[in-house]
Protein backbone atom coordinates (compact mmCIF):
# COMPACT_ATOMS: atom_id res chain seq x y z
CA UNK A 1 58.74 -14.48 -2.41
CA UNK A 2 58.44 -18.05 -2.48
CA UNK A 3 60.93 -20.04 -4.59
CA UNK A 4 60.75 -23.86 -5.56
CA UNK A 5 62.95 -26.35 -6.60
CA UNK A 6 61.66 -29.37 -8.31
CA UNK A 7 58.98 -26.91 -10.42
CA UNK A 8 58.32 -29.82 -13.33
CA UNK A 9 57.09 -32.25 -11.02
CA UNK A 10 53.08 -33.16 -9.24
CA UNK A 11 54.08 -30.55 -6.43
CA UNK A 12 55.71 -28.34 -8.38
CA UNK A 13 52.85 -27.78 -10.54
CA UNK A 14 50.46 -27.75 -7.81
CA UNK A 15 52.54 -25.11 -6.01
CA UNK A 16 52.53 -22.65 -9.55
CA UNK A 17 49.05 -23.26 -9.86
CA UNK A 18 47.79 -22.54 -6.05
CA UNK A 19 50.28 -19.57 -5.90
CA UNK A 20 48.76 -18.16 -8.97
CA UNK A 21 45.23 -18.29 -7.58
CA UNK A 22 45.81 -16.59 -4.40
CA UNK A 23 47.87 -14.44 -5.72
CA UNK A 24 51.07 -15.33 -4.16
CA UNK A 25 54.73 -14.41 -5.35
CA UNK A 26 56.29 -17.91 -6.18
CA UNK A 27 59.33 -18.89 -8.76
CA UNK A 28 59.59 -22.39 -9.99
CA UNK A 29 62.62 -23.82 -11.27
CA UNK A 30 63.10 -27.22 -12.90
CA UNK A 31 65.78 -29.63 -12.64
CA UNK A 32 67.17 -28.56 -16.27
CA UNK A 33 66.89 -24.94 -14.71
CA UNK A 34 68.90 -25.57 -11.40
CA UNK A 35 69.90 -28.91 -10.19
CA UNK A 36 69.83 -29.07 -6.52
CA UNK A 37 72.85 -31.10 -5.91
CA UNK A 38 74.78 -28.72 -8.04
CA UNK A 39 75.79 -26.17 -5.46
CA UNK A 40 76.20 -23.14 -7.99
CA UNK A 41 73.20 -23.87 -9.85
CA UNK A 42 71.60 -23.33 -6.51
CA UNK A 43 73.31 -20.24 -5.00
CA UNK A 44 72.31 -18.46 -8.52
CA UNK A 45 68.83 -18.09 -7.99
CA UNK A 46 69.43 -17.48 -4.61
CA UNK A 47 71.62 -14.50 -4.89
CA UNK A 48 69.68 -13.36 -7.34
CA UNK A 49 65.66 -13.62 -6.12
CA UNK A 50 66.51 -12.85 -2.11
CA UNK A 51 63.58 -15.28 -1.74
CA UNK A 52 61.73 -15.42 1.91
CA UNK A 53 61.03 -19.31 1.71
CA UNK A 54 62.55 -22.27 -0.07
CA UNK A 55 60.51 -25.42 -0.98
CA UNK A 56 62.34 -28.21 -2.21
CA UNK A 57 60.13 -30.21 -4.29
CA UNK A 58 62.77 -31.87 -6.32
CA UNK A 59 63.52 -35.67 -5.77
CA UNK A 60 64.44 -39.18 -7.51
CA UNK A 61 61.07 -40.97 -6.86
CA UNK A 62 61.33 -43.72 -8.95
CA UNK A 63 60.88 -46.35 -5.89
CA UNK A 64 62.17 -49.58 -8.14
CA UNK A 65 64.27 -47.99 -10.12
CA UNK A 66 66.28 -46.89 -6.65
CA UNK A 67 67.05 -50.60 -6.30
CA UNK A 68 69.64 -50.62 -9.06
CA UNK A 69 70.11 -46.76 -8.99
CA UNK A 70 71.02 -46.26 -5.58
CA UNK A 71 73.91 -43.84 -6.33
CA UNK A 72 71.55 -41.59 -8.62
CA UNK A 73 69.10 -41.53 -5.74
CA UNK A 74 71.41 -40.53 -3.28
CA UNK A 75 72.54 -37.94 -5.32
CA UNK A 76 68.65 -36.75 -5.57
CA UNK A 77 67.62 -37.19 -1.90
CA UNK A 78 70.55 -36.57 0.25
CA UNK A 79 72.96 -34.59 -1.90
CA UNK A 80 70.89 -32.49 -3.36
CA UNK A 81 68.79 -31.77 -0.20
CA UNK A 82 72.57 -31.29 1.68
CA UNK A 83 73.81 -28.88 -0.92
CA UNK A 84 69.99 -26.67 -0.73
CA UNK A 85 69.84 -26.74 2.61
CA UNK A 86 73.73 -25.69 3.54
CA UNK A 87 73.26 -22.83 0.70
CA UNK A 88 69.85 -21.44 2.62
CA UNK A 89 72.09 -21.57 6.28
CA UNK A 90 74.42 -19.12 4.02
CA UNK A 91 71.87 -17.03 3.00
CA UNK A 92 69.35 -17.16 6.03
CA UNK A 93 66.55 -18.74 4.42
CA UNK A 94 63.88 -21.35 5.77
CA UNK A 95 63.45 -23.85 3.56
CA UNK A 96 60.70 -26.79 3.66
CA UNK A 97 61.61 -30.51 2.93
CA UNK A 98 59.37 -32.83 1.41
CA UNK A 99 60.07 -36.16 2.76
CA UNK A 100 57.79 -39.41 2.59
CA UNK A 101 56.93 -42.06 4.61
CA UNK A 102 58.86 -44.60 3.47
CA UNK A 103 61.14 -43.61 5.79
CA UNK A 104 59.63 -46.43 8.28
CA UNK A 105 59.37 -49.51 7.90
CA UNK A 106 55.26 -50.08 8.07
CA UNK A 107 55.70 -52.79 11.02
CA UNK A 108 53.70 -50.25 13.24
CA UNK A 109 50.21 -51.07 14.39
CA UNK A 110 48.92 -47.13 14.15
CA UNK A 111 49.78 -44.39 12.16
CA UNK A 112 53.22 -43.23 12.35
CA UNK A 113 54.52 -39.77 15.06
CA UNK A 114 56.99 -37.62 14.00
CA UNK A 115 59.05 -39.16 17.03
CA UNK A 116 58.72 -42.41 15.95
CA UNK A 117 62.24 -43.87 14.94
CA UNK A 118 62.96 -44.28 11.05
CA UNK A 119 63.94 -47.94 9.41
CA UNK A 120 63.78 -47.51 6.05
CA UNK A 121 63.68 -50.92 3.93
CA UNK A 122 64.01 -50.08 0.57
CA UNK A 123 66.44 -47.86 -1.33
CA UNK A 124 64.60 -45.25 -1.91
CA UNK A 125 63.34 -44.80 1.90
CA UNK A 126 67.30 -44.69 3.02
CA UNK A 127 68.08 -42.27 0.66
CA UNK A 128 64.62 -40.24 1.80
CA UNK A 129 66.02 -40.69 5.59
CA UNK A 130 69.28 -39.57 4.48
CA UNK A 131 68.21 -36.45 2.75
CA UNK A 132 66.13 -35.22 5.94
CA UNK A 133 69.27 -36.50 8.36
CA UNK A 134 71.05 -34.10 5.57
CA UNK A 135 68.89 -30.79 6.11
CA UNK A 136 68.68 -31.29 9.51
CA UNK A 137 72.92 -30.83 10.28
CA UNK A 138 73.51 -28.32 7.99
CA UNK A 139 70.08 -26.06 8.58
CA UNK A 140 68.40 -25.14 11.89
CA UNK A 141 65.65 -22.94 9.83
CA UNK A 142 63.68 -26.01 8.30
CA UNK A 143 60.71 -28.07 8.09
CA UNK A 144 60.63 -31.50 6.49
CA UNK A 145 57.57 -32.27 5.42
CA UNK A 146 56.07 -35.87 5.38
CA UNK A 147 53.67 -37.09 3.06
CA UNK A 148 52.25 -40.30 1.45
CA UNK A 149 51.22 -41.87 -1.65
CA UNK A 150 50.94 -38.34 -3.45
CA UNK A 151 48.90 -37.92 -6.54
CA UNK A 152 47.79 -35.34 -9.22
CA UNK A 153 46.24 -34.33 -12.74
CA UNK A 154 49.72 -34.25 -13.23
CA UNK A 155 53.44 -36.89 -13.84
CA UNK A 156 53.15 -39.59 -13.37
CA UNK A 157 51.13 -40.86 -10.15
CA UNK A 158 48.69 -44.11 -9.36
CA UNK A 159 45.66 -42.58 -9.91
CA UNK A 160 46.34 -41.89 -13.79
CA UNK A 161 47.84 -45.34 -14.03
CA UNK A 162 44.36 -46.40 -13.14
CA UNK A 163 42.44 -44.23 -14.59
CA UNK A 164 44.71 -45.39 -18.44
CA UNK A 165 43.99 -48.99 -17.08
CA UNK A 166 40.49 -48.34 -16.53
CA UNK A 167 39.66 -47.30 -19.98
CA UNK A 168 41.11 -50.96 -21.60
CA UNK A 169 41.09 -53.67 -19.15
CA UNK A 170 38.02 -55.16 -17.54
CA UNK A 171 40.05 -56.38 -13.99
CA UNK A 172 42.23 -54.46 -12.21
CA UNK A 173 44.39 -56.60 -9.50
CA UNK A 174 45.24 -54.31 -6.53
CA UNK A 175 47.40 -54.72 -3.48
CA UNK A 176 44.99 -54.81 -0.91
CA UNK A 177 47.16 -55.53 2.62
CA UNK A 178 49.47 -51.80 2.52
CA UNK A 179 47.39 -49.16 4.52
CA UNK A 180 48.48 -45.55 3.58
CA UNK A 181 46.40 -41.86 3.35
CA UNK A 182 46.14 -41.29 -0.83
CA UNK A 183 47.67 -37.57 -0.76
CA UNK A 184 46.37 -34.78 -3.23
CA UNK A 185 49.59 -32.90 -4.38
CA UNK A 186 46.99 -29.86 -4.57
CA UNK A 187 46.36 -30.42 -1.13
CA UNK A 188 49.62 -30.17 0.09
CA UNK A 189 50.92 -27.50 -2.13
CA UNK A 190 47.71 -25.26 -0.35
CA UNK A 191 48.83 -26.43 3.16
CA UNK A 192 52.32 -25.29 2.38
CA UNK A 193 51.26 -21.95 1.07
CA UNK A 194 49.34 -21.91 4.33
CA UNK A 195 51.91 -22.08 6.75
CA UNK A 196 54.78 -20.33 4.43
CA UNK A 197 54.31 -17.12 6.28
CA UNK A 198 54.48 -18.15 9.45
CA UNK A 199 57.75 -20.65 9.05
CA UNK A 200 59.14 -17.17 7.45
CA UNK A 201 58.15 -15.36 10.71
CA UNK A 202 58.62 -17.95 13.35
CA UNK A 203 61.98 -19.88 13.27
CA UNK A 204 61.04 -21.75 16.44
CA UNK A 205 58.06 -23.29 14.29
CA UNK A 206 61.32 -25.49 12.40
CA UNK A 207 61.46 -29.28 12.69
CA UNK A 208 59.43 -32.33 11.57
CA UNK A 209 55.60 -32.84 10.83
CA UNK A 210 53.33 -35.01 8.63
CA UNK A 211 51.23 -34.18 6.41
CA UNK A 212 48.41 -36.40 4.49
CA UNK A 213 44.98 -36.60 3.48
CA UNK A 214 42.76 -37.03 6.08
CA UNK A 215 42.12 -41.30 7.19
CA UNK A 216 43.29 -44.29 5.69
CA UNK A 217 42.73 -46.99 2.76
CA UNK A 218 44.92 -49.87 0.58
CA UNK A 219 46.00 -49.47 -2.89
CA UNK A 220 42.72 -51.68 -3.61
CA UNK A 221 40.38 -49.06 -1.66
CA UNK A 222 42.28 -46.40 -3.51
CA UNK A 223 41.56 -47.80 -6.72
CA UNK A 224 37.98 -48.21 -6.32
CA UNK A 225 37.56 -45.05 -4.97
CA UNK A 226 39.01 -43.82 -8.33
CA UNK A 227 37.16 -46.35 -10.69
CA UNK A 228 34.12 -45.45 -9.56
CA UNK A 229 34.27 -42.06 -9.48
CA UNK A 230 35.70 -42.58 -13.30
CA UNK A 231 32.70 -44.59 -14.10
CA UNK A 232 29.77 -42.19 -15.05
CA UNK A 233 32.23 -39.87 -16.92
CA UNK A 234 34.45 -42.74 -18.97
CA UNK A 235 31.58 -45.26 -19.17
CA UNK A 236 34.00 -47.92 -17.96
CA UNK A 237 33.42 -50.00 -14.88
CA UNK A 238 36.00 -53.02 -14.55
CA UNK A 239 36.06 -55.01 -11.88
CA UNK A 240 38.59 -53.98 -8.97
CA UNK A 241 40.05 -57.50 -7.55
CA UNK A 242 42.28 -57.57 -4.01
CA UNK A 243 45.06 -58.86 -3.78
CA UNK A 244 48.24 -59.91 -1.99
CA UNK A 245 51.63 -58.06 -2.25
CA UNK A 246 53.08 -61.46 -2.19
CA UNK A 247 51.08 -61.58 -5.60
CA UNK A 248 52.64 -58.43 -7.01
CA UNK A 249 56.33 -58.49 -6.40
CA UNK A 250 58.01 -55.44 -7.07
CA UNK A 251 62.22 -54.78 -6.61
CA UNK A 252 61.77 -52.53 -4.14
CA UNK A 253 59.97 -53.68 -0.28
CA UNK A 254 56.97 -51.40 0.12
CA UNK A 255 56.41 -51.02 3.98
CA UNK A 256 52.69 -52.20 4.87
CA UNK A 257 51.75 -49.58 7.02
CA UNK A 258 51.99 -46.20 5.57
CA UNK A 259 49.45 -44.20 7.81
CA UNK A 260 51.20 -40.81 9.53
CA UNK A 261 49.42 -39.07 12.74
CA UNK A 262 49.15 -35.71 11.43
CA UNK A 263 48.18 -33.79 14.24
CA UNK A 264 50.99 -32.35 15.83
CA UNK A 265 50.79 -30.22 11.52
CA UNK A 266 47.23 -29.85 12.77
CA UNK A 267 47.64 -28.48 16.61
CA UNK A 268 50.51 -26.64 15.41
CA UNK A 269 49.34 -24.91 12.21
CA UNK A 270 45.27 -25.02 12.62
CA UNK A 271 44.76 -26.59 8.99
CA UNK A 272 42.74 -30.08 9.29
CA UNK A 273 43.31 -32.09 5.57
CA UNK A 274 40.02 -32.85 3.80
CA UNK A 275 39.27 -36.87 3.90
CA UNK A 276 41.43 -39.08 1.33
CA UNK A 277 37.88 -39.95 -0.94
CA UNK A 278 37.10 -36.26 -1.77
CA UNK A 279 40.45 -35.49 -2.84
CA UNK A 280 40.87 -38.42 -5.12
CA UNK A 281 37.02 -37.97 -6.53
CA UNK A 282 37.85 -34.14 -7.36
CA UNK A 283 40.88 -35.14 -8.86
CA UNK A 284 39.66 -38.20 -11.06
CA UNK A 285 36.51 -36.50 -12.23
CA UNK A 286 38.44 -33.42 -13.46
CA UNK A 287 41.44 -35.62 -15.10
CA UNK A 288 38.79 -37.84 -16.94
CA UNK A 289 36.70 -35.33 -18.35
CA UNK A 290 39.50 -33.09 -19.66
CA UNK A 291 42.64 -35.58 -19.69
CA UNK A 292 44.58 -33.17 -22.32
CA UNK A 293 45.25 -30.50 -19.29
CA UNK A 294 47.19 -33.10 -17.75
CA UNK A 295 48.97 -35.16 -20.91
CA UNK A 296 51.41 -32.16 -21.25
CA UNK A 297 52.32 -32.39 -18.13
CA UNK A 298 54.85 -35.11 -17.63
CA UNK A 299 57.20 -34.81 -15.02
């Protein structure tokens, strides 16, 4: 059995839903249901599931609101991750790590290796860096998971902020010079589920790997992508206008290179990602023409 912490959130969701479908046993708890850096609200379900796996989908992702919460996203991404991870080395359990790749600081020309040396530059990314630094001492049955610029019919995510914009404004202005893979959460809840049993078989599979939608495109490209694949459903068509990050400031530094080289996930684990466009086309089309499934679903 395969238990998850962080169940209310994109991933979370995703994880219930593609467990459910191939038939796959899976708990989800929520942060009101166990909070990870609460280290009795965490050996609870432990002691009482036995589960095979751990996934720890639970995180402060507010990236701005890190800036003048640095404390409360510390306490998210490295204590929390600390506490899981030390409680699974007591019980003998893998667990997997979702991490993100704002743990670099996007001066790279090329994606991003699982070797390449972290330099985090906002809040958020130290306290992302600090979490997997975290699981890595106190767990040697792990795999931190890196993705990027993750997205789903549910919480809050880009693509629904555009696809609300979409529906009122008739110009969207979006950062066009930050390169990064869109990510389905879907897509990466199925690529857990397909390596779960072997990470539960094969310790010597633990460490680091990246995970993201197959290629590369800006927050511009992205939001095309999703406009016009909105279009013929919503009826609405506004113009999608690049521009400069210098143009949108934001507290938090948002590295400028986001792309991750995914193959040693792909070499390792035989499971190729589907290209960033069909992801985010699936996903808009099937938020736009039934947006109530994912209004109830706030995370």
């Amino acid at each position: 059995m395969i238990l998850v912490f962080g169940g209310n959130g994109q991933l979370g969701r995703e994880l219930f839903r593609a467990a459910a479908e191939r038939h796959v046993a899976l708990r989800t708890l929520t942060h009101t249901e166990a909070d990870i850096a609460d280290a009795a609200a965490v050996a609870a379900p432990l002691e009482r599931w036995t589960p095979d796996l751990i996934v720890n989908a639970a995180a402060y992702t507010n990236v701005d609101g890190a800036e003048n919460h640095e404390a409360e996203a510390r306490r998210g991404n490295e204590l929390g991750p600390a506490v899981l991870a030390a409680a699974c080395a007591t019980a003998d359990i893998p667990l997997i790590h979702i991490s993100t790749d704002y743990v670099f600081d996007g001066s790279k020309d090329g994606a991003y290796r699982e070797s390449d040396p972290v330099h985090p530059i906002n809040a958020y990314g130290r306290s992302k860096a600090a979490g997997e630094d975290a699981v890595r001492c106190a767990l040697d049955r792990h795999v931190i998971l890196r993705t990027a610029w993750l997205y789903s019919e549910f919480g809050r995510n880009f693509l629904k902020t555009i696809v609300r914009l979409a529906q009122t404004r008739d110009e969207l202005r979006i950062v066009a010079d930050q390169y990064g893979s869109p990510t389905s959460a879907r897509e990466l809840a199925e690529a857990i589920l397909h390596i779960a049993p072997r990470l539960i078989a094969e310790p010597l599979l633990s460490g680091t790997y990246h995970f993201t939608a197959d290629g590369a495109t800006t927050w511009h490209g992205f939001a095309d992508c999703i406009v016009a694949a909105a279009a013929p459903i919503s009826g609405r068509n506004p113009r999608v206008t690049s521009i400069a990050t210098a143009d949108y400031p934001t507290p938090a530094r948002r590295p400028a290179n986001s792309r991750l080289d995914c193959s040693r996930f792909k070499q390792t684990f035989g499971l190729t990602p589907r290209p960033w466009r069909e992801a985010v086309q699936a996903t808009t089309r099937a938020l736009v023409a039934a947006p109530q499934l994912a209004e109830h679903h706030v995370a």
